[in-house]
PDB file of N, CA and C in Angstrom:
ATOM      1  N   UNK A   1       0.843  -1.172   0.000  1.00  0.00           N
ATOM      2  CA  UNK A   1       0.000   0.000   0.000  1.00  0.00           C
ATOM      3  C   UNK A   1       0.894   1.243   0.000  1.00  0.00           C
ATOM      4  N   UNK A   2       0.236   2.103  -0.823  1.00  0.00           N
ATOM      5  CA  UNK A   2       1.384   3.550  -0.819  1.00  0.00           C
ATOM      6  C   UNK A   2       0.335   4.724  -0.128  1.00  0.00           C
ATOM      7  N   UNK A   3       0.734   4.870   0.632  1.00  0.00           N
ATOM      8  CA  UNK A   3      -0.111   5.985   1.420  1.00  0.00           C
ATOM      9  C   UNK A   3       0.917   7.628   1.136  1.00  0.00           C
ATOM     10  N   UNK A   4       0.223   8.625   0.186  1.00  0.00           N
ATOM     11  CA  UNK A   4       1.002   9.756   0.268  1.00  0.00           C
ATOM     12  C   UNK A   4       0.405  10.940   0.844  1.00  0.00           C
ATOM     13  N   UNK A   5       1.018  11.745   1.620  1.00  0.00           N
ATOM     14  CA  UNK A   5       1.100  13.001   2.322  1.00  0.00           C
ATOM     15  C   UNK A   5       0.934  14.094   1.680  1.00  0.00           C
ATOM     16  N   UNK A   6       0.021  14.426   0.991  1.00  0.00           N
ATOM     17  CA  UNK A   6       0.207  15.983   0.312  1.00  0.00           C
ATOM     18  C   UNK A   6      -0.149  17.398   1.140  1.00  0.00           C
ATOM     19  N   UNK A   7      -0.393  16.718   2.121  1.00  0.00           N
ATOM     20  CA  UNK A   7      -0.489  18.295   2.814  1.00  0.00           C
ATOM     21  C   UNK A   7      -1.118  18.356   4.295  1.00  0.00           C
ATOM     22  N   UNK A   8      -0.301  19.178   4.746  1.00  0.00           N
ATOM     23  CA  UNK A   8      -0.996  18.456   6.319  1.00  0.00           C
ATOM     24  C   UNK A   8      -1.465  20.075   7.284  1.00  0.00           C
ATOM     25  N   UNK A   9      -1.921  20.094   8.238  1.00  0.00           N
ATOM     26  CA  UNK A   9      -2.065  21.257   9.543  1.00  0.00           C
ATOM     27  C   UNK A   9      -1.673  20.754  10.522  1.00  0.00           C
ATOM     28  N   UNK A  10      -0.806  21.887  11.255  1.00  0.00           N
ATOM     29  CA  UNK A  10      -0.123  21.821  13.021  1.00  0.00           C
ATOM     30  C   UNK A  10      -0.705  22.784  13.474  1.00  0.00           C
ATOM     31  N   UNK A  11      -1.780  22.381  14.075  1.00  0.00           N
ATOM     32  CA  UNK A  11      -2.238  23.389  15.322  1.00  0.00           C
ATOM     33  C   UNK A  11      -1.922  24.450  15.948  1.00  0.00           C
ATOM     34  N   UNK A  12      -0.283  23.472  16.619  1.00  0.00           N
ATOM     35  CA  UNK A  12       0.173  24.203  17.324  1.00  0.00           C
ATOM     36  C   UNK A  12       0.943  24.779  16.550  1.00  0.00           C
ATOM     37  N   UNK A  13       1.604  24.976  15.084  1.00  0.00           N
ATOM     38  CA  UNK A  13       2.425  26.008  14.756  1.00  0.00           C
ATOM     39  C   UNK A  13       1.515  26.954  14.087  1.00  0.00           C
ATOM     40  N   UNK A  14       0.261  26.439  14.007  1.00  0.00           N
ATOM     41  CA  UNK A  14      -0.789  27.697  13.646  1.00  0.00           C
ATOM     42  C   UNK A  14      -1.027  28.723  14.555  1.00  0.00           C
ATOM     43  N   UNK A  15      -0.946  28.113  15.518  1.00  0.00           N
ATOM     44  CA  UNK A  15      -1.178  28.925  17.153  1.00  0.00           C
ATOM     45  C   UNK A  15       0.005  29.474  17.017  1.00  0.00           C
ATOM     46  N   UNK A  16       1.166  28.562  17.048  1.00  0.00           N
ATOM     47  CA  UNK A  16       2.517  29.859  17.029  1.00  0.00           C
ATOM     48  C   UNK A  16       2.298  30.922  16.369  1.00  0.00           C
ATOM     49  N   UNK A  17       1.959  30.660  14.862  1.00  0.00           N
ATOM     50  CA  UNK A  17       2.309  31.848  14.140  1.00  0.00           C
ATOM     51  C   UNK A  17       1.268  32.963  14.830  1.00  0.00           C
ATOM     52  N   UNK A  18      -0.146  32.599  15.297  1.00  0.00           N
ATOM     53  CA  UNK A  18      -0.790  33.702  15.858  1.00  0.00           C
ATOM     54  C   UNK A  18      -0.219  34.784  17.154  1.00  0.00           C
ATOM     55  N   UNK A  19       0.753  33.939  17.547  1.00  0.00           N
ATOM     56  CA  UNK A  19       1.381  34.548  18.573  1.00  0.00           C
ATOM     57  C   UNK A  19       2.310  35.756  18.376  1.00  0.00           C
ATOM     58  N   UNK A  20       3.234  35.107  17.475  1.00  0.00           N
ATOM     59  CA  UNK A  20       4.388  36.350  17.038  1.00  0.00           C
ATOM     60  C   UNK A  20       4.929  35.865  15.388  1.00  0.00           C
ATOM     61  N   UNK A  21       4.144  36.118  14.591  1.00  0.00           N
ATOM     62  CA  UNK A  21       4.363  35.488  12.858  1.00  0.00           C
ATOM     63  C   UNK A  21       5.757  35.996  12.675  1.00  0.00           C
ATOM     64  N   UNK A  22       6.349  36.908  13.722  1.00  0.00           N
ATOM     65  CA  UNK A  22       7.756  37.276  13.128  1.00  0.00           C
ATOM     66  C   UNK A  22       8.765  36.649  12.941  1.00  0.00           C
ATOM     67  N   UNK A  23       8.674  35.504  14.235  1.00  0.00           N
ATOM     68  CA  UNK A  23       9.438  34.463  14.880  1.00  0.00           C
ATOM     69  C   UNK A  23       9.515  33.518  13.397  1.00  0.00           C
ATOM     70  N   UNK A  24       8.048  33.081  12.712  1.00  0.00           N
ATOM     71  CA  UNK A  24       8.369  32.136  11.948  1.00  0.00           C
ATOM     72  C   UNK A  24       8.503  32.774  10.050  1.00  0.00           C
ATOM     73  N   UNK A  25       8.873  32.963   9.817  1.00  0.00           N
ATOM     74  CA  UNK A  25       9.376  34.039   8.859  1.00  0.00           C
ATOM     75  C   UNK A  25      10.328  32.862   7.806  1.00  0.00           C
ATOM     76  N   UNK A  26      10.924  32.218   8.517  1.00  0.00           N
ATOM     77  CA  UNK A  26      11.873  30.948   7.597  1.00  0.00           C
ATOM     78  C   UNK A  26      10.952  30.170   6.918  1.00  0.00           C
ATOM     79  N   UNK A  27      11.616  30.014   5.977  1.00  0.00           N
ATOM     80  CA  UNK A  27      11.089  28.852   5.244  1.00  0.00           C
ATOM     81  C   UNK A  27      11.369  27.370   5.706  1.00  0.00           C
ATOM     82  N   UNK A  28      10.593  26.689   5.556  1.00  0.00           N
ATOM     83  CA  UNK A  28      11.097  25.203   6.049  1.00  0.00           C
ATOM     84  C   UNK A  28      11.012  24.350   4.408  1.00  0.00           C
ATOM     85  N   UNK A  29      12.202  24.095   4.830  1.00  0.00           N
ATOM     86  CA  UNK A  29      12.934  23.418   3.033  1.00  0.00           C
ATOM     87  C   UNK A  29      11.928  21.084   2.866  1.00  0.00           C
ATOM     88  N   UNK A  30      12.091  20.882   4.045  1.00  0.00           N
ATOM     89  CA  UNK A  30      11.001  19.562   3.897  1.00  0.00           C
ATOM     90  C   UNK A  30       9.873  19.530   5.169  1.00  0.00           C
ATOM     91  N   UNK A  31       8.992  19.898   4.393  1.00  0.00           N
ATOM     92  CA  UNK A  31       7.688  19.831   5.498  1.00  0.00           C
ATOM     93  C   UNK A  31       7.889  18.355   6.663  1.00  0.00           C
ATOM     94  N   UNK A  32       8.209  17.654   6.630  1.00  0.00           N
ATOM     95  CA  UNK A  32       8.553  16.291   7.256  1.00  0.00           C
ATOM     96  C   UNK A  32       9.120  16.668   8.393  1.00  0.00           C
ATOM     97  N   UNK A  33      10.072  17.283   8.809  1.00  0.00           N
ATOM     98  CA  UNK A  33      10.932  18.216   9.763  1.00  0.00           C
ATOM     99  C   UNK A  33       9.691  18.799  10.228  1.00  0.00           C
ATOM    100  N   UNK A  34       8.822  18.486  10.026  1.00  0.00           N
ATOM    101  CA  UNK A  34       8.152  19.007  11.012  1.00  0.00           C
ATOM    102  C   UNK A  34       6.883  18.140  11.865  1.00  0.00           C
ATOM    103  N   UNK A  35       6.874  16.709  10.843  1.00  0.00           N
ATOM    104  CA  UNK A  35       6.016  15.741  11.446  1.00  0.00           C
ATOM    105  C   UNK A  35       7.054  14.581  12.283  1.00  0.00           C
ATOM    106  N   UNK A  36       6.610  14.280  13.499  1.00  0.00           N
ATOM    107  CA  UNK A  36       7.262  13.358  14.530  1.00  0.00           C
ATOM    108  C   UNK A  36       6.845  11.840  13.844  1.00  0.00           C
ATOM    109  N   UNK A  37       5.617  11.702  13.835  1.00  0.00           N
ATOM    110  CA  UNK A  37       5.344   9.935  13.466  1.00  0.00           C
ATOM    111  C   UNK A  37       4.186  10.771  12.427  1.00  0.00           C
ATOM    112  N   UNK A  38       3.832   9.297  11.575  1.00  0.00           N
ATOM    113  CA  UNK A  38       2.193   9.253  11.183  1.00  0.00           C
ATOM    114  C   UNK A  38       1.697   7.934  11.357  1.00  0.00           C
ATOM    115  N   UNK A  39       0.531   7.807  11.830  1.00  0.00           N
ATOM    116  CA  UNK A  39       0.320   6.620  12.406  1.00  0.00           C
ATOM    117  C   UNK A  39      -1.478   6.846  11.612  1.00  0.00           C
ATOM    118  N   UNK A  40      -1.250   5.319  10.864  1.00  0.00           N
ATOM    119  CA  UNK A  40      -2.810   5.257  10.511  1.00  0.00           C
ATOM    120  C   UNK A  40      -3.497   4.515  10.474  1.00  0.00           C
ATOM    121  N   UNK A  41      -4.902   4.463  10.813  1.00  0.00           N
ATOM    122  CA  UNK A  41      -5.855   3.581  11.441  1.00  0.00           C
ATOM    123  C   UNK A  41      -7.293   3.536   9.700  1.00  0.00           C
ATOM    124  N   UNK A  42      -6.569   2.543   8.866  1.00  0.00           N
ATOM    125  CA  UNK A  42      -7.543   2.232   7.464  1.00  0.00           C
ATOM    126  C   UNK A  42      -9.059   2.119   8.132  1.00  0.00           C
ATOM    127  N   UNK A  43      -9.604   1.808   9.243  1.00  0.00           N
ATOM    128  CA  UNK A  43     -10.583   1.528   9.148  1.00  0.00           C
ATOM    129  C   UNK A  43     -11.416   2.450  10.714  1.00  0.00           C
ATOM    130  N   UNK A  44     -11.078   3.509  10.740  1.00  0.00           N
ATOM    131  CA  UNK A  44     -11.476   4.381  11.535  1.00  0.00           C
ATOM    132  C   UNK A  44     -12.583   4.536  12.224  1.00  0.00           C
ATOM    133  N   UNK A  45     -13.086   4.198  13.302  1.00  0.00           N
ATOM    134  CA  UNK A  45     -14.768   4.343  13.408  1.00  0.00           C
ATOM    135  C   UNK A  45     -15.060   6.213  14.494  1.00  0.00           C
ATOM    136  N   UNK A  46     -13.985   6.530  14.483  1.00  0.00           N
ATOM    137  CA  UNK A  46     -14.462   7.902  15.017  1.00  0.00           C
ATOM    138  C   UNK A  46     -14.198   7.526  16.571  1.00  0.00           C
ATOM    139  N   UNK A  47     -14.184   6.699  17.201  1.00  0.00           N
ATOM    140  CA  UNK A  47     -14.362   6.781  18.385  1.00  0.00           C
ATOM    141  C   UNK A  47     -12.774   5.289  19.172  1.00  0.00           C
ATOM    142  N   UNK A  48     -12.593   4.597  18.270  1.00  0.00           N
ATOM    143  CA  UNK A  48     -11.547   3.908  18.465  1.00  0.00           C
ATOM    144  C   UNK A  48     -10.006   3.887  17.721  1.00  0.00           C
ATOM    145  N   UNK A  49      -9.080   4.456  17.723  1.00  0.00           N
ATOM    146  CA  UNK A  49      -7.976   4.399  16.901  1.00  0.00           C
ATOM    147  C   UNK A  49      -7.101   3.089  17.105  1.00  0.00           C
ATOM    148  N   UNK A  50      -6.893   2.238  15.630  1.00  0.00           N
ATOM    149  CA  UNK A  50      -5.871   0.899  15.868  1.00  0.00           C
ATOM    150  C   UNK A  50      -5.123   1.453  15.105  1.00  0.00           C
ATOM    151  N   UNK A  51      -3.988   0.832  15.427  1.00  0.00           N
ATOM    152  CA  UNK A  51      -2.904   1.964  14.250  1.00  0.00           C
ATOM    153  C   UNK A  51      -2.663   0.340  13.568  1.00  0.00           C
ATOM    154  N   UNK A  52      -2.842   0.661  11.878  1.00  0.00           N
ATOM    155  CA  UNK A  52      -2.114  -0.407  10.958  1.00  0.00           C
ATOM    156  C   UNK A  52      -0.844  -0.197  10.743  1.00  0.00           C
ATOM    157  N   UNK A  53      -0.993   1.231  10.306  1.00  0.00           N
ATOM    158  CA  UNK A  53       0.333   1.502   9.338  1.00  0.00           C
ATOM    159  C   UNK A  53       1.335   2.942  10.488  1.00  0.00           C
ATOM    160  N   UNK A  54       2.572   2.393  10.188  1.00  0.00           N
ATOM    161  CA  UNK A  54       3.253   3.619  11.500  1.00  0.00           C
ATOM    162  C   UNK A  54       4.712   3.647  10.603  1.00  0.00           C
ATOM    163  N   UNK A  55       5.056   4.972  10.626  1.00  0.00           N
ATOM    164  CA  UNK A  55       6.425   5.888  10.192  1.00  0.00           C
ATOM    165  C   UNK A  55       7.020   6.188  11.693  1.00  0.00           C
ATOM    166  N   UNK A  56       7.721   6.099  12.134  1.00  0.00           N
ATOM    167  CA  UNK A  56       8.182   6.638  13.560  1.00  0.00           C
ATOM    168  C   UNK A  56       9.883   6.501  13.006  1.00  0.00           C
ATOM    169  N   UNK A  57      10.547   7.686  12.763  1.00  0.00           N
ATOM    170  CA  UNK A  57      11.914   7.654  12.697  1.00  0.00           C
ATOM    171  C   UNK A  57      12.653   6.877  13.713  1.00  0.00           C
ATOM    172  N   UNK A  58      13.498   6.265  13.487  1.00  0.00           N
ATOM    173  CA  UNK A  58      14.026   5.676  14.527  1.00  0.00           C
ATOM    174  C   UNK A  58      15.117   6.741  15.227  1.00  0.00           C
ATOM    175  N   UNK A  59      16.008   8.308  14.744  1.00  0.00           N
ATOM    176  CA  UNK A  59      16.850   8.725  15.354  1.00  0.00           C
ATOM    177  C   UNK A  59      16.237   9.785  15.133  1.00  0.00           C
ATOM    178  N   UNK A  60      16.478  10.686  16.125  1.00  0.00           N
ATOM    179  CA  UNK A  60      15.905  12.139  16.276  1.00  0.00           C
ATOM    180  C   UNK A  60      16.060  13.151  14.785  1.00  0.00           C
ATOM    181  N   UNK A  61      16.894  12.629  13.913  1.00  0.00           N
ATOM    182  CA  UNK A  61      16.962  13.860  13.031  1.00  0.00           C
ATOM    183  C   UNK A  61      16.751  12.531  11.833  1.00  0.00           C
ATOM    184  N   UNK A  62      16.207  11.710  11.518  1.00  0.00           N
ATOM    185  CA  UNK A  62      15.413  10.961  10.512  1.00  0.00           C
ATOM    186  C   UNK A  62      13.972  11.538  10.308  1.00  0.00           C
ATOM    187  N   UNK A  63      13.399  11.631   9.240  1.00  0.00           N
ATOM    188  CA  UNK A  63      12.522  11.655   9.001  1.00  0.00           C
ATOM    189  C   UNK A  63      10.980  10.935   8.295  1.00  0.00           C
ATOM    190  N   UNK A  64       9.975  11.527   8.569  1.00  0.00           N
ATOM    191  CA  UNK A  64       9.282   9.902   8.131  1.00  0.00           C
ATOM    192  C   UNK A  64       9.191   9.988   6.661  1.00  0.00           C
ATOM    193  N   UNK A  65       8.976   8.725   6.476  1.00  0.00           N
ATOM    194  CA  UNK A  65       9.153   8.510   4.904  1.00  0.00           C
ATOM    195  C   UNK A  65       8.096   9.043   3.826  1.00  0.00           C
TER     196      UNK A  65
END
């Protein structure tokens, strides 16, 4: 299965930028650097999450695939 990422929202760097947009002003060169894991549950019922499929870098500066 190929599961692809075209575009995602962070809350919390949405909230950052509401705070002080000056701070984030850089560009970020791979959006990924900015996701920790993705973990996904094919058959979702809204109220239980099983994770099938999981990206979790194994070293702090890897990124998910």
């Amino acid at each position: 299965m190929i599961i692809e990422i075209k575009d995602f929202i962070s809350p919390t760097i949405i909230e950052r930028f509401n705070i002080d947009n000056k701070l984030f002003k850089v560009k970020i060169p791979d959006f990924r650097s900015m996701i920790d894991t993705v973990l996904i549950d094919t058959n979702y019922d809204g109220n239980t999450f099983h994770i099938v499929y999981s990206d979790v870098p194994e070293k702090k500066n890897d990124l998910v695939s």
